[in-house]
Protein backbone atom coordinates (compact mmCIF):
# COMPACT_ATOMS: atom_id res chain seq x y z
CA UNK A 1 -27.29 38.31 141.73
CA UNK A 2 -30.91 38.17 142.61
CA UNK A 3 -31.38 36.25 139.66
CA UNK A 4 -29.29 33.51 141.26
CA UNK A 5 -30.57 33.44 144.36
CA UNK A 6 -33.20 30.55 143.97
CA UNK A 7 -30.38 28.21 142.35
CA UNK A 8 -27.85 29.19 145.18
CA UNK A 9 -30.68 27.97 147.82
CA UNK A 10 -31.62 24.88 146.15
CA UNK A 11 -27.76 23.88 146.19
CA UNK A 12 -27.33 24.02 150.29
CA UNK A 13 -27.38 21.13 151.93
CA UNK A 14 -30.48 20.40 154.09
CA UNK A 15 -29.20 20.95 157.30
CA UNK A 16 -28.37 24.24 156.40
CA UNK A 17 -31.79 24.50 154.82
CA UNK A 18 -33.27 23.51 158.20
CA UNK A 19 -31.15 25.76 160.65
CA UNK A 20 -32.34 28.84 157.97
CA UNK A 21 -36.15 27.60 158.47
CA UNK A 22 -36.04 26.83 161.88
CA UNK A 23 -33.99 29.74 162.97
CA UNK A 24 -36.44 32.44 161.28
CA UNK A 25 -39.29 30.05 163.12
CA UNK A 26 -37.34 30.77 166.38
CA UNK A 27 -36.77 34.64 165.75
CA UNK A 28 -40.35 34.76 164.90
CA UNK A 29 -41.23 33.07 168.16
CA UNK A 30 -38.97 35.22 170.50
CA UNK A 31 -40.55 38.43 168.50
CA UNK A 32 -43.82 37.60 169.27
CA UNK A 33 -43.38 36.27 173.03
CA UNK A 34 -40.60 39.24 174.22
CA UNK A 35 -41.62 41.87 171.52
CA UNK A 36 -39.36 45.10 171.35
CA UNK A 37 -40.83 48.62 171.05
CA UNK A 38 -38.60 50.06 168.64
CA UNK A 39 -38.27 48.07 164.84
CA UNK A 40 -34.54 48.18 164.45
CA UNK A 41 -33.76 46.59 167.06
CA UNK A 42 -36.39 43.66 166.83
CA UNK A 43 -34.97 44.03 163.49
CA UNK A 44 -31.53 43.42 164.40
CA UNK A 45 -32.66 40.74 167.08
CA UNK A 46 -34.12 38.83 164.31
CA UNK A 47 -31.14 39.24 162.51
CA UNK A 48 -28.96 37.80 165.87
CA UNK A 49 -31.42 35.05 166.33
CA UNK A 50 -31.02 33.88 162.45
CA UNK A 51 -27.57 33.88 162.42
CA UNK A 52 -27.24 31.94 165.86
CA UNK A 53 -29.32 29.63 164.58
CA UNK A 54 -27.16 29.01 161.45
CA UNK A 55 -23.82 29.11 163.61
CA UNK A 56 -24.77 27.54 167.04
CA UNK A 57 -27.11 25.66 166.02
CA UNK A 58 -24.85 23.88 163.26
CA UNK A 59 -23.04 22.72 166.46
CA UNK A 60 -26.07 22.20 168.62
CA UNK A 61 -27.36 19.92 165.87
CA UNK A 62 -24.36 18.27 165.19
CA UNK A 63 -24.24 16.92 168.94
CA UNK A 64 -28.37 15.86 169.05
CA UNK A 65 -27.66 14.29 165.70
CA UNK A 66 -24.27 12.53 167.02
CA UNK A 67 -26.10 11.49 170.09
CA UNK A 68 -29.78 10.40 168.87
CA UNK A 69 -28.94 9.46 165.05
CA UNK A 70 -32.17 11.49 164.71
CA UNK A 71 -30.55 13.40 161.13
CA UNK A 72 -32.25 16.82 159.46
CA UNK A 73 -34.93 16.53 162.50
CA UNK A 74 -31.73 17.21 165.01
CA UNK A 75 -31.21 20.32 163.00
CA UNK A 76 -34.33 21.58 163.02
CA UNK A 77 -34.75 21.46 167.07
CA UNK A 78 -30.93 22.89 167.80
CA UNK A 79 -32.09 25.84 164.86
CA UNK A 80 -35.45 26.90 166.39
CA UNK A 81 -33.83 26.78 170.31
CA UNK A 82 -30.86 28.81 168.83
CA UNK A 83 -33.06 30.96 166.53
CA UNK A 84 -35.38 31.71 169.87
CA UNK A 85 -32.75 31.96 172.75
CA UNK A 86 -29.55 32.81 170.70
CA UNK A 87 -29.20 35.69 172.02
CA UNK A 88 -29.15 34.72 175.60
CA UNK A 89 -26.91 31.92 174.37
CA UNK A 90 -24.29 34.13 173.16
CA UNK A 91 -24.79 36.46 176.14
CA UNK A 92 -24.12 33.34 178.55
CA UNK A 93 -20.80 32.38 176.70
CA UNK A 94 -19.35 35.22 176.59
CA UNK A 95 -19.94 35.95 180.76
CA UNK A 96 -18.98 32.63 181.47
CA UNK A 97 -16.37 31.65 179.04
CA UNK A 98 -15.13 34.92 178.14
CA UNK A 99 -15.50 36.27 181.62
CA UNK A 100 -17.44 39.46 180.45
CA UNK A 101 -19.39 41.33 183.09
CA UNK A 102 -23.06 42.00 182.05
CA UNK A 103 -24.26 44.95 181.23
């Protein structure tokens, strides 16, 4: 499997690539600007911020790229602003659209 793993990279598309690059950039950035005290959870907000950026920011760049014709750069921005302030994003969704009460 590890093996593998350079081949399976070099196969996604590069949008994905970007949103993967970008997001880590963004995690990296929110780690070093609103650092946690204990590792597992900056961990795990790495982690969130990654995956956000591959998920939301898919969307995010869909729309910039829609809208400015601007192509892999469009993915880049929406993956770094999702890898940095996923979290928040997701937190903001689900109070407003999903009506959850914060914690």
């Amino acid at each position: 499997m590890i093996d593998k793993m350079p081949q399976v990279l070099a196969d996604l598309p590069d949008h994905v690539k970007a949103l993967i690059v970008s997001g880590a950039a963004g995690a990296f950035v929110r780690a070093i600007y609103a650092p946690e005290h204990h590792w597992r959870r900056r961990v795990i907000e790495g982690i969130a911020g990654g995956a956000s950026a591959v998920f939301l920011g898919g969307v995010v760049g869909h729309v910039i790229a829609a809208a400015t014709g601007a192509g892999v750069s469009s993915y880049l921005a929406a993956g770094f602003v999702m890898g940095e302030g996923g979290l928040a994003a997701i937190r903001a969704f689900r109070q407003h659209i999903l009506k959850e009460k914060a914690k």
